[in-house]
N, C-alpha and C. Protein backbone atom coordinates (compact mmCIF):
# COMPACT_ATOMS: atom_id res chain seq x y z
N UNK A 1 -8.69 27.26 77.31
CA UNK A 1 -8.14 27.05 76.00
C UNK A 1 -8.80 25.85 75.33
N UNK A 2 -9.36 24.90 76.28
CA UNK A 2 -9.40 23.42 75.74
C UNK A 2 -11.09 23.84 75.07
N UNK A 3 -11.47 24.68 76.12
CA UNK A 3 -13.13 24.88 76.00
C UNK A 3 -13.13 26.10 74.08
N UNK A 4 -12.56 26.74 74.25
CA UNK A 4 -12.84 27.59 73.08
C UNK A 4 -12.30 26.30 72.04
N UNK A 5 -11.27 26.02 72.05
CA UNK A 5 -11.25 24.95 70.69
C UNK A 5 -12.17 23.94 70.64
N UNK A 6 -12.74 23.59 71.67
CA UNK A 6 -14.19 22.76 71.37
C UNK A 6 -15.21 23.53 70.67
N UNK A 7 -15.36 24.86 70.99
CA UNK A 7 -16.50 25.74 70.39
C UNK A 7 -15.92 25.82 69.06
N UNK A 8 -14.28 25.96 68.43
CA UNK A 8 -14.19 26.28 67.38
C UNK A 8 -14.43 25.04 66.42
N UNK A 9 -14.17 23.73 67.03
CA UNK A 9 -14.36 22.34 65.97
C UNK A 9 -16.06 22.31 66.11
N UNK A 10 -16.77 22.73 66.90
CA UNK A 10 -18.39 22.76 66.71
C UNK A 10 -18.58 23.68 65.33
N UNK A 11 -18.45 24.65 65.90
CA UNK A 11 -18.65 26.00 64.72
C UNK A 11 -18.30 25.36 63.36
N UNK A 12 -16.98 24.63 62.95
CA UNK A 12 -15.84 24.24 61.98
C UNK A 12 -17.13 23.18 61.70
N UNK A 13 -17.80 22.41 62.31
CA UNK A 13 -18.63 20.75 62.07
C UNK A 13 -19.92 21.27 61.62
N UNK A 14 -20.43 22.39 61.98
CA UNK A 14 -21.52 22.87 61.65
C UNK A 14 -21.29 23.71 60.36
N UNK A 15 -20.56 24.30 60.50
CA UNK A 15 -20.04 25.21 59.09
C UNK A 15 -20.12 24.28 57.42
N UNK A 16 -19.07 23.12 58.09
CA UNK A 16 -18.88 22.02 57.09
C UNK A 16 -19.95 21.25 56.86
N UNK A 17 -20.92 20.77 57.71
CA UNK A 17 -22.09 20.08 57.41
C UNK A 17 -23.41 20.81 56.88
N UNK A 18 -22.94 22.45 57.06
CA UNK A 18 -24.27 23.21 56.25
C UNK A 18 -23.74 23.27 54.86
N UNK A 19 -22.40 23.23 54.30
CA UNK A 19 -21.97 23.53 53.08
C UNK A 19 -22.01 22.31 51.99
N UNK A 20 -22.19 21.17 53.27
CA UNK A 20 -22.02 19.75 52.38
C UNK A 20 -23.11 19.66 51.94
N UNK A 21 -24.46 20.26 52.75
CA UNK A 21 -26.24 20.35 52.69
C UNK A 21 -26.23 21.27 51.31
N UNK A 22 -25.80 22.25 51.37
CA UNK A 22 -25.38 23.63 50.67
C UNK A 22 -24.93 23.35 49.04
N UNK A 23 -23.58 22.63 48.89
CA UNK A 23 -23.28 21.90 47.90
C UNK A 23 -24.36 21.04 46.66
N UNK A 24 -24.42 20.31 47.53
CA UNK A 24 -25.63 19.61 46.98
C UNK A 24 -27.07 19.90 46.55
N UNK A 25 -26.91 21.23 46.76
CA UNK A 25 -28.09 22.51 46.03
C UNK A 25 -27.41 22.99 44.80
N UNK A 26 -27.93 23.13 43.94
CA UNK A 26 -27.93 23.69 42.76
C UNK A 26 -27.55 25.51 43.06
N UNK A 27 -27.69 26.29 43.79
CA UNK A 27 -27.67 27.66 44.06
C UNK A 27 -26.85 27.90 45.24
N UNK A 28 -25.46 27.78 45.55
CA UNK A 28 -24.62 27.28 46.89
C UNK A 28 -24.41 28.84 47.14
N UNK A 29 -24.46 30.02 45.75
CA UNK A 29 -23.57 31.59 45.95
C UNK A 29 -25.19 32.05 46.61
N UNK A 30 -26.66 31.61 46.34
CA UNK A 30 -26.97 32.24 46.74
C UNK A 30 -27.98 31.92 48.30
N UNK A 31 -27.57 30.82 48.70
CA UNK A 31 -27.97 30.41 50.13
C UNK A 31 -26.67 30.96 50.55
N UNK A 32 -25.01 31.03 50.23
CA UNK A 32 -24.61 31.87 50.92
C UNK A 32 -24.70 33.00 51.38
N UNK A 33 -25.51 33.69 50.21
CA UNK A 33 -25.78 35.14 50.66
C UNK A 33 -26.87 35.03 51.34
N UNK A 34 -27.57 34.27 51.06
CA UNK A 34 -28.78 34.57 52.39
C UNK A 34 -28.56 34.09 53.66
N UNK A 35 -27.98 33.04 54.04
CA UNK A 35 -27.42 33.31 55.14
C UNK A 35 -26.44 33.81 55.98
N UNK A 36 -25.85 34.26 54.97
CA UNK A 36 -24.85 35.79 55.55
C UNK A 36 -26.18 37.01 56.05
N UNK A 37 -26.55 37.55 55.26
CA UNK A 37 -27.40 38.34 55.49
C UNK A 37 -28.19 38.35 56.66
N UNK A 38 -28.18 36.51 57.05
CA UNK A 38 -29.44 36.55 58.36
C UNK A 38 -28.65 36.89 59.18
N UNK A 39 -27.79 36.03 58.89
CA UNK A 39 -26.80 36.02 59.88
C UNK A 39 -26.66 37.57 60.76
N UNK A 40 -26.14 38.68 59.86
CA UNK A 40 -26.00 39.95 60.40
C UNK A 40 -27.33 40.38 60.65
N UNK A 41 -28.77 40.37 60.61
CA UNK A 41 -29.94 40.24 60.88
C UNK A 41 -29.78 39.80 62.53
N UNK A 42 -29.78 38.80 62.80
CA UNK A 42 -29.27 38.21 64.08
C UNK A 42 -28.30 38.98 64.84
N UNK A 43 -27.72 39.16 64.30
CA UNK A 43 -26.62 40.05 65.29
C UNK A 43 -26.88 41.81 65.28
N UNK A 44 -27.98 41.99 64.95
CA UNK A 44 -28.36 43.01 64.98
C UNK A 44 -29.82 43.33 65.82
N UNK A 45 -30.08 41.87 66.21
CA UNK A 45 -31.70 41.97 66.51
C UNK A 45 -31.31 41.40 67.86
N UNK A 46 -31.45 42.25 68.66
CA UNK A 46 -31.34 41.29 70.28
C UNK A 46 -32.95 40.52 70.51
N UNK A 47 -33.83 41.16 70.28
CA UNK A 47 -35.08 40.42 70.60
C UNK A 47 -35.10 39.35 69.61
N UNK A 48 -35.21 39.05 68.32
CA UNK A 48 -34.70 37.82 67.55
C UNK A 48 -33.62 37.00 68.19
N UNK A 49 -32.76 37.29 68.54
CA UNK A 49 -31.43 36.75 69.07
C UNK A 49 -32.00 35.91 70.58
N UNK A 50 -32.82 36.66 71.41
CA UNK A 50 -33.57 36.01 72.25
C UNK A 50 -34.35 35.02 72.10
N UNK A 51 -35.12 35.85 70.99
CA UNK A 51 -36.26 34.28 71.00
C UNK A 51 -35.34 33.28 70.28
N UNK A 52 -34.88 33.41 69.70
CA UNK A 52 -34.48 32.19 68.67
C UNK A 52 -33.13 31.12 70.33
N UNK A 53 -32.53 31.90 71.34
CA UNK A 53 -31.84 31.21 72.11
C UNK A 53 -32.52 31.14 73.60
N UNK A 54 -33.77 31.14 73.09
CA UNK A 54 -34.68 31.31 74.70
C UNK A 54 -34.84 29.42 75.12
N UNK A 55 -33.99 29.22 75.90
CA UNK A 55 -34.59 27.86 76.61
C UNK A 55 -35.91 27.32 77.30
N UNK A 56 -36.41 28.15 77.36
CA UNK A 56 -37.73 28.32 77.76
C UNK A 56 -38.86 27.70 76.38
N UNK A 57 -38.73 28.45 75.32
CA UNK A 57 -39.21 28.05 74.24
C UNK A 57 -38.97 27.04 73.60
N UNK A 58 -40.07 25.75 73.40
CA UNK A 58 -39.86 24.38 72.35
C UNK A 58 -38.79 24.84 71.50
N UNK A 59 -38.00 24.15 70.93
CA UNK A 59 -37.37 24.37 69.74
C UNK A 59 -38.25 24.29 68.32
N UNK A 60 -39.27 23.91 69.14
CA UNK A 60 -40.09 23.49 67.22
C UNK A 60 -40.51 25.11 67.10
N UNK A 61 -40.89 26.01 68.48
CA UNK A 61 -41.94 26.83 68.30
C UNK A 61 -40.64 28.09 67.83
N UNK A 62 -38.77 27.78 68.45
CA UNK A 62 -38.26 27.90 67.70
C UNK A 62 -37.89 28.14 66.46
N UNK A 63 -37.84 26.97 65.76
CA UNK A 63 -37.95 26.72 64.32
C UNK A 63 -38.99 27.32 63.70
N UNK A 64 -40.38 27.46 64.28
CA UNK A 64 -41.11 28.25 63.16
C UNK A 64 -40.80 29.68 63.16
N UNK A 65 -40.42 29.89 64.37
CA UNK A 65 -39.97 31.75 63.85
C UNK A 65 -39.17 31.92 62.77
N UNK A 66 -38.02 31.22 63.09
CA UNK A 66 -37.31 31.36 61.60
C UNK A 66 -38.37 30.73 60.38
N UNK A 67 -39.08 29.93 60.35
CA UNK A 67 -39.81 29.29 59.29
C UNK A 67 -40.38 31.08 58.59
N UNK A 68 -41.42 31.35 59.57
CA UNK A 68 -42.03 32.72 59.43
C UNK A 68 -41.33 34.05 58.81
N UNK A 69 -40.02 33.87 59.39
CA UNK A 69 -39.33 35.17 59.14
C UNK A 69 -38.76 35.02 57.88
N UNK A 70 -38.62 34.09 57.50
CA UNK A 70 -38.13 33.77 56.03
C UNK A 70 -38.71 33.35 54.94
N UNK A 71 -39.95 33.43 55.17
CA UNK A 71 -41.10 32.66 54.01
C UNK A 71 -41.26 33.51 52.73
N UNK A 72 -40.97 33.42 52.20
CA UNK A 72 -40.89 34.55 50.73
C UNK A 72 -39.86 35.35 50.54
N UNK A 73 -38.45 35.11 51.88
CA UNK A 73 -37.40 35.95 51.57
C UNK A 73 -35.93 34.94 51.19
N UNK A 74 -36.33 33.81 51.77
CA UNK A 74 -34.85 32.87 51.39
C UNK A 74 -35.57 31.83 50.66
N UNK A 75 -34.62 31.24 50.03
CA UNK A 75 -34.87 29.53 49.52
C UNK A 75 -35.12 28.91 50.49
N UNK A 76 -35.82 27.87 50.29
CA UNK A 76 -36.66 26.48 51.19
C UNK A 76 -35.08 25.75 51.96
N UNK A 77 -33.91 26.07 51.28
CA UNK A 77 -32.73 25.48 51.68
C UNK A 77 -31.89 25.98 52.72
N UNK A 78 -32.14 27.47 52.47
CA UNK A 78 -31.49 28.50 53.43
C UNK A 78 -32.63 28.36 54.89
N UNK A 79 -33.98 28.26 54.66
CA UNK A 79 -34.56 28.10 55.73
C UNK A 79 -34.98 26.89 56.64
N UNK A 80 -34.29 25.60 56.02
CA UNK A 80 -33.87 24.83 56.41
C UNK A 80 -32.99 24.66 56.92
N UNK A 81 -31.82 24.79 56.65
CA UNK A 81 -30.46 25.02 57.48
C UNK A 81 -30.31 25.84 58.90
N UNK A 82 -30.91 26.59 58.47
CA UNK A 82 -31.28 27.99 59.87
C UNK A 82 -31.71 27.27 60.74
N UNK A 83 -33.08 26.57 60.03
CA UNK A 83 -33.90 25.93 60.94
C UNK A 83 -33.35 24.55 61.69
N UNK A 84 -32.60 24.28 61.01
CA UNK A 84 -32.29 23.06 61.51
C UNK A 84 -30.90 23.15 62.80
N UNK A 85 -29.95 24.47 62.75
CA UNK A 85 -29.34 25.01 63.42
C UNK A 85 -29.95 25.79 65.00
N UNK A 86 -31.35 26.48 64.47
CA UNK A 86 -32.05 26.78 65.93
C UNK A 86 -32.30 25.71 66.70
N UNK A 87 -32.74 24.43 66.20
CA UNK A 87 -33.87 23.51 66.25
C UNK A 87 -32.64 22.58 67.09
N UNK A 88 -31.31 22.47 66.92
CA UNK A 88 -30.48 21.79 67.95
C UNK A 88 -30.01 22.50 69.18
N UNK A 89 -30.64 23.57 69.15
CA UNK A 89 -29.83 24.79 70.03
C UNK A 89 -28.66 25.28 70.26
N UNK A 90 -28.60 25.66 69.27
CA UNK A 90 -26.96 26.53 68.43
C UNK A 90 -27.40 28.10 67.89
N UNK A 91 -28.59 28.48 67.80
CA UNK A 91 -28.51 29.54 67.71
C UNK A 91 -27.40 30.71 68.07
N UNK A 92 -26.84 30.56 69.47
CA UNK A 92 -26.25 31.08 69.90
C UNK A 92 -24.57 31.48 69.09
N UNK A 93 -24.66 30.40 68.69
CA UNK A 93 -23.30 30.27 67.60
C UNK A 93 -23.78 30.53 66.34
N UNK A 94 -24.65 30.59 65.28
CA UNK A 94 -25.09 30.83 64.44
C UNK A 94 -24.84 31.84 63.09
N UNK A 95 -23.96 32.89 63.97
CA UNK A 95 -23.65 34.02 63.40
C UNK A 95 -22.17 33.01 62.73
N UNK A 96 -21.69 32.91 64.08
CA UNK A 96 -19.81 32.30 63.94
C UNK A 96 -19.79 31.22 62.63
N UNK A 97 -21.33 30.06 63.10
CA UNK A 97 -21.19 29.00 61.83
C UNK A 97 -21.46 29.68 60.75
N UNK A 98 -22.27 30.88 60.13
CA UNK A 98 -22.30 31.44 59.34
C UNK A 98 -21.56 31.51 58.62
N UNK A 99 -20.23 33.00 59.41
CA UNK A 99 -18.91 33.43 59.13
C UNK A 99 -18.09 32.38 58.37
N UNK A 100 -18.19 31.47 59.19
CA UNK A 100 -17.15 30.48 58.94
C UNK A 100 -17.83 29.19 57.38
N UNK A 101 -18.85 29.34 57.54
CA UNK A 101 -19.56 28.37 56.49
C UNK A 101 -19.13 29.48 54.98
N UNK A 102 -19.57 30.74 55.30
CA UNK A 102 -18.97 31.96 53.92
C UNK A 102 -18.11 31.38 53.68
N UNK A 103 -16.58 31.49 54.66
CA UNK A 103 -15.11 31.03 54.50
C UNK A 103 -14.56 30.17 53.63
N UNK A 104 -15.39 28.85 53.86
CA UNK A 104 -15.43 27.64 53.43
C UNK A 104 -16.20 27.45 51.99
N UNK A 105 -16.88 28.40 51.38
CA UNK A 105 -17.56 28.41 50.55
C UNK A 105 -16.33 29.13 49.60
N UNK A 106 -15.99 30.25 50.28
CA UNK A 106 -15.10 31.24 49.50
C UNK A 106 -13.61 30.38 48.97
N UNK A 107 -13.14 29.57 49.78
CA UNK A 107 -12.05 28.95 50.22
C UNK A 107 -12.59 27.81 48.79
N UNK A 108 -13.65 27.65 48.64
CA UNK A 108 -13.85 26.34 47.46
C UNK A 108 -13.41 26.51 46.61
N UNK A 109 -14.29 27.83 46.35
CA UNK A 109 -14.01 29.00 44.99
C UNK A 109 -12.97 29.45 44.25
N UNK A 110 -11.66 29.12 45.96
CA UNK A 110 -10.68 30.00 45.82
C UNK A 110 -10.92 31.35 45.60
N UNK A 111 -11.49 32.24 46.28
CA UNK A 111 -11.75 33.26 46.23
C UNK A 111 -11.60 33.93 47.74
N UNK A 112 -11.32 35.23 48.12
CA UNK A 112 -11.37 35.88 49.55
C UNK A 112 -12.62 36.49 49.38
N UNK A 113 -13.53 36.73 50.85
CA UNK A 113 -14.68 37.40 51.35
C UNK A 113 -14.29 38.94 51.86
N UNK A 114 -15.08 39.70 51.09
CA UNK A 114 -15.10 40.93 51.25
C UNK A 114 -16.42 41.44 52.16
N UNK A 115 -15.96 41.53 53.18
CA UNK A 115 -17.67 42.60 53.79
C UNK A 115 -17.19 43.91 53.55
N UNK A 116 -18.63 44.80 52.93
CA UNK A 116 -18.58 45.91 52.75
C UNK A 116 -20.12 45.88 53.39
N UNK A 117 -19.90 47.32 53.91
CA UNK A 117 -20.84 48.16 54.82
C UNK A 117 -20.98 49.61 53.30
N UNK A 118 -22.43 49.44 53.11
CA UNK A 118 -22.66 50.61 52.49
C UNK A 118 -24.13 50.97 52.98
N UNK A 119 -24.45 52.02 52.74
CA UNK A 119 -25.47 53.12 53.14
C UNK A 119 -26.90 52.46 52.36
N UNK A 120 -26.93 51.58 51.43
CA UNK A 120 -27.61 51.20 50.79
C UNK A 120 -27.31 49.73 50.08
N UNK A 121 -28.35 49.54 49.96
CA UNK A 121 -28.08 48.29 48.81
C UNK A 121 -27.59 48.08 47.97
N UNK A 122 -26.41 47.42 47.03
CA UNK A 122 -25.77 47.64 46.10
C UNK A 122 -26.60 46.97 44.93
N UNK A 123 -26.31 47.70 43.48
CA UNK A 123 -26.99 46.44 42.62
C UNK A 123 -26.37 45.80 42.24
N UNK A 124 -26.20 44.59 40.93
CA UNK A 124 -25.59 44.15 40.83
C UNK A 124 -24.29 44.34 40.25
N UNK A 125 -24.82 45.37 39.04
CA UNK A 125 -23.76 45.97 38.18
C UNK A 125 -22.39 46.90 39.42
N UNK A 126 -22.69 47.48 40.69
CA UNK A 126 -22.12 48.03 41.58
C UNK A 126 -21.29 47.15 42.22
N UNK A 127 -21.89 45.56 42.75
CA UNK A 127 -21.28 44.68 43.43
C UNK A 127 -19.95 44.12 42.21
N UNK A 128 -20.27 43.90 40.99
CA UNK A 128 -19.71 43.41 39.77
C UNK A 128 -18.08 44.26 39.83
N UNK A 129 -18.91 45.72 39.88
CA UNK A 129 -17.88 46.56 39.23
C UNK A 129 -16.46 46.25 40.61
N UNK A 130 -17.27 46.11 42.08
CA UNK A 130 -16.56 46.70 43.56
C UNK A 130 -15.67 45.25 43.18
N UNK A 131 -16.29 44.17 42.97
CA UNK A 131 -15.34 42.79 43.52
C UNK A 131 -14.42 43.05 42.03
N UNK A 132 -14.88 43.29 41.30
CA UNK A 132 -13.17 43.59 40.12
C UNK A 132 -12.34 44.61 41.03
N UNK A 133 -12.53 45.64 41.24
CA UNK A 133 -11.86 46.60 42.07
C UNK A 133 -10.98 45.98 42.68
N UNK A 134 -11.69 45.57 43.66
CA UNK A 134 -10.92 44.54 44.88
C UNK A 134 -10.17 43.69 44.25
N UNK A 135 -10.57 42.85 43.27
CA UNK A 135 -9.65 41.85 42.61
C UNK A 135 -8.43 42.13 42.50
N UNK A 136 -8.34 42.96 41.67
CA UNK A 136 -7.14 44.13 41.15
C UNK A 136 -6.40 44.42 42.30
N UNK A 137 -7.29 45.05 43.58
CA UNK A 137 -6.24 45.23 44.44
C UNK A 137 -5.73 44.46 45.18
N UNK A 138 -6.12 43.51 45.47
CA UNK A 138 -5.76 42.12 46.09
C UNK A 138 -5.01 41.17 45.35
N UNK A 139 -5.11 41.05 44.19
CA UNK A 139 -4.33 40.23 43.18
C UNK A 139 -5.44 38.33 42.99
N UNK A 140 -6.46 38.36 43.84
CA UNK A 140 -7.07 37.46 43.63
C UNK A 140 -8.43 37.53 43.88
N UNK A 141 -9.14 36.30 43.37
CA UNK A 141 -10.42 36.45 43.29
C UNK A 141 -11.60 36.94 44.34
N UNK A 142 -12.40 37.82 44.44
CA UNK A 142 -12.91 38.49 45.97
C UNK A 142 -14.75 38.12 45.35
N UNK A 143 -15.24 37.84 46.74
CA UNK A 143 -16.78 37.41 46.73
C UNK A 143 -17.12 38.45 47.51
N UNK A 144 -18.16 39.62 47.34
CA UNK A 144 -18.96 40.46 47.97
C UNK A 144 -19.90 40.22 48.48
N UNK A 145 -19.78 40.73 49.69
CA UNK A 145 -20.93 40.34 50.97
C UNK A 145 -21.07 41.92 51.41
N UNK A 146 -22.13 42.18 51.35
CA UNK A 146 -22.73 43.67 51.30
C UNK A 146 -23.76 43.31 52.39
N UNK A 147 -23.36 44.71 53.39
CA UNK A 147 -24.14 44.90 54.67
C UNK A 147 -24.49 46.37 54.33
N UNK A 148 -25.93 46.64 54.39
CA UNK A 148 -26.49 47.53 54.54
C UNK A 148 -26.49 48.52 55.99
N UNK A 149 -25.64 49.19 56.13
CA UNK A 149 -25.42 50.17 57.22
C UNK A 149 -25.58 51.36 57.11
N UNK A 150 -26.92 52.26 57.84
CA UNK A 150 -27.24 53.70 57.40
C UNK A 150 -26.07 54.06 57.90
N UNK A 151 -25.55 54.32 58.85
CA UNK A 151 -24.64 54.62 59.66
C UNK A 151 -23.51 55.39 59.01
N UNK A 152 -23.39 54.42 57.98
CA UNK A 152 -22.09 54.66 56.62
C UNK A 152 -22.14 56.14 55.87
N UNK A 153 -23.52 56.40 55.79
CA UNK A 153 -24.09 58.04 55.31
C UNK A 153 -23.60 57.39 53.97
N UNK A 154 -22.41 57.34 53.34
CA UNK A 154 -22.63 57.07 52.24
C UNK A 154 -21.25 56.52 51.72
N UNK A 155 -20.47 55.95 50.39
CA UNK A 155 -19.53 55.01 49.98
C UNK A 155 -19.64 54.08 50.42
N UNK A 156 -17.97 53.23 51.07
CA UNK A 156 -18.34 51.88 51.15
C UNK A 156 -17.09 51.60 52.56
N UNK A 157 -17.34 50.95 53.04
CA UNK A 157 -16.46 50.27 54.16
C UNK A 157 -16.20 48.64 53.72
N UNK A 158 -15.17 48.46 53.52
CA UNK A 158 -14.52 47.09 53.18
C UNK A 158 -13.22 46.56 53.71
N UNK A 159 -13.99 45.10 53.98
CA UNK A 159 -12.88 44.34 55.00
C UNK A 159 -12.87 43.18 54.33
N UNK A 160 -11.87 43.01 54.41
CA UNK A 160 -10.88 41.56 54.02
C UNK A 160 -9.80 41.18 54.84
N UNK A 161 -10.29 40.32 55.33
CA UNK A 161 -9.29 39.83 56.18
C UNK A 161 -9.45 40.57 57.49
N UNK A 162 -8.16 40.90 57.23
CA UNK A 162 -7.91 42.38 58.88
C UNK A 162 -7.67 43.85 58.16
N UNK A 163 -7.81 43.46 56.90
CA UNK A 163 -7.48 44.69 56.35
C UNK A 163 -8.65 45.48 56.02
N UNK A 164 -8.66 46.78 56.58
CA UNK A 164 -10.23 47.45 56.37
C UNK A 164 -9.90 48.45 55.28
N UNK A 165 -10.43 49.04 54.29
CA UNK A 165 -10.62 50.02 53.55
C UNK A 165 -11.69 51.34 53.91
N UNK A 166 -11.49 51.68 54.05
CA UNK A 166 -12.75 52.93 54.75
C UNK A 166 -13.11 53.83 53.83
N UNK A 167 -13.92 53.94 52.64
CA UNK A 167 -14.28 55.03 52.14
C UNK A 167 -15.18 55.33 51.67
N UNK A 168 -16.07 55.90 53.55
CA UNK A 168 -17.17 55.97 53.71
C UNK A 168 -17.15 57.73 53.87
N UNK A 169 -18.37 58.31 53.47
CA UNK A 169 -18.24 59.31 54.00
C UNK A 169 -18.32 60.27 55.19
N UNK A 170 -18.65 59.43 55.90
CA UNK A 170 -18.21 59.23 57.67
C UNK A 170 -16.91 59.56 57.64
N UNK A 171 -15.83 58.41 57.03
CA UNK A 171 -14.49 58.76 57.38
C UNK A 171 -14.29 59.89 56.66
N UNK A 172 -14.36 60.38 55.60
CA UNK A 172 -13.68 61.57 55.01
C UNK A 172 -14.32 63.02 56.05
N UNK A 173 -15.44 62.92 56.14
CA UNK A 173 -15.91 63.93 57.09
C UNK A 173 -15.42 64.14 58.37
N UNK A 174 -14.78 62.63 59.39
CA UNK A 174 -14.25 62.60 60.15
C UNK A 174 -12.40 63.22 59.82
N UNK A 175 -11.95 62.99 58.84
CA UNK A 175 -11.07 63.34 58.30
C UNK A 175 -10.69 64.89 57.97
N UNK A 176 -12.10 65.16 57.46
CA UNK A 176 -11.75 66.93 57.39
C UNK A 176 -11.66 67.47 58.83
N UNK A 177 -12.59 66.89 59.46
CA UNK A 177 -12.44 67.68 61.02
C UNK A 177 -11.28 67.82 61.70
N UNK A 178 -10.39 66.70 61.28
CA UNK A 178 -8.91 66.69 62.15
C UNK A 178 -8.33 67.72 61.63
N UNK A 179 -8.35 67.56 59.88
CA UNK A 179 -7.97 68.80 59.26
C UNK A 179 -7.82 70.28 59.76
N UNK A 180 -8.80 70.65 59.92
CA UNK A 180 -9.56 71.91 59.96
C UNK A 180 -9.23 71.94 61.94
C-alpha cells in the first residue's frame, strides 16, 4: 500500500512539474495533445516501450530516440519534457504521468477529459461539434482527446471518467448479433 502511494505522489510530482514547464509555454492545449498522443504511441509500441526503459542503454542515447521520433511532429517543448522524463528513467511511468498531467491540465480549465477511440482522425470541425455534444450531456465543460483505433471500424467510443459511451460500429454489429 505504502509502495503504490509512493508511485502515485511520483506520477502526481512529475505530472505537476511537466504542467508548471507546460504553463509557462504559450501553447499548454497543444503540448497536451501531443503528449497524450505519445503517450498512447508508447503504450502501444512494446519495442519503443523497450528501448526507451532498456537499462542497458545510456539515457542520453535514450533521449535521442525520443529526440528522433519527434522531430517535425511535436513542439521543441513537448520533446523536451518526454525527453527529459526518459532521460531520469521514468519512462516506465510515462504513460500514468501523462494521464495524470491531461487531468491536471483539464482540472485548470475546469473542464472533464474525454477519450474517444475513433476509426480515424477527427477534424476539427468533428472534435468541435463531439465536445459540445458531450458538454450538453455532461452538463460541463469536456476537452477531446481522440485515439485513433482501426479496430473501432467506425463511430466513436467515449470515456469519461468510468463512464463509457460506445457508439462504435463494432458495438451495434455486436448488438445485432445478440439480436438475431
Amino acid at each position: 500500500m505504502a509502495e503504490q502511494s509512493r508511485t502515485e505522489q511520483r506520477i502526481t510530482g512529475y505530472a505537476e512539474a511537466l504542467l508548471s514547464v507546460a504553463t509557462n509555454e504559450q501553447n499548454l492545449g497543444e503540448v497536451a495533445d501531443e503528449l497524450f498522443r505519445f503517450a498512447r504511441v508508447l503504450e502501444g509500441s512494446d519495442e519503443l516501450r523497450d528501448a526507451l526503459t532498456d537499462p542497458h542503454l545510456p539515457a542520453a542515447r535514450r533521449q535521442q530516440i525520443v529526440e528522433d521520433l519527434l522531430a517535425g511532429k511535436a513542439t521543441d517543448i513537448t520533446t523536451a519534457l518526454v525527453s527529459m522524463v526518459v532521460g531520469v528513467g521514468r519512462a516506465r511511468d510515462l504513460p500514468a504521468v501523462i494521464d495524470r498531467f491531461v487531468q491536471l491540465t483539464a482540472r485548470q480549465g475546469q473542464r472533464s477529459v474525454a477519450e474517444v477511440r475513433a476509426a480515424i482522425e477527427l477534424t476539427e470541425d468533428q472534435r468541435a461539434r463531439l465536445a459540445e455534444a458531450l458538454s450538453s450531456a455532461t452538463g460541463g465543460a469536456v476537452e477531446v482527446k481522440v485515439i485513433v483505433d482501426p479496430s473501432v471500424l467506425g463511430g466513436v467510443v467515449t470515456q469519461i471518467g468510468d463512464t463509457v459511451i460506445d457508439g462504435s460500429v463494432r458495438h451495434r454489429l455486436n448488438q445485432l448479433r445478440e439480436t438475431i
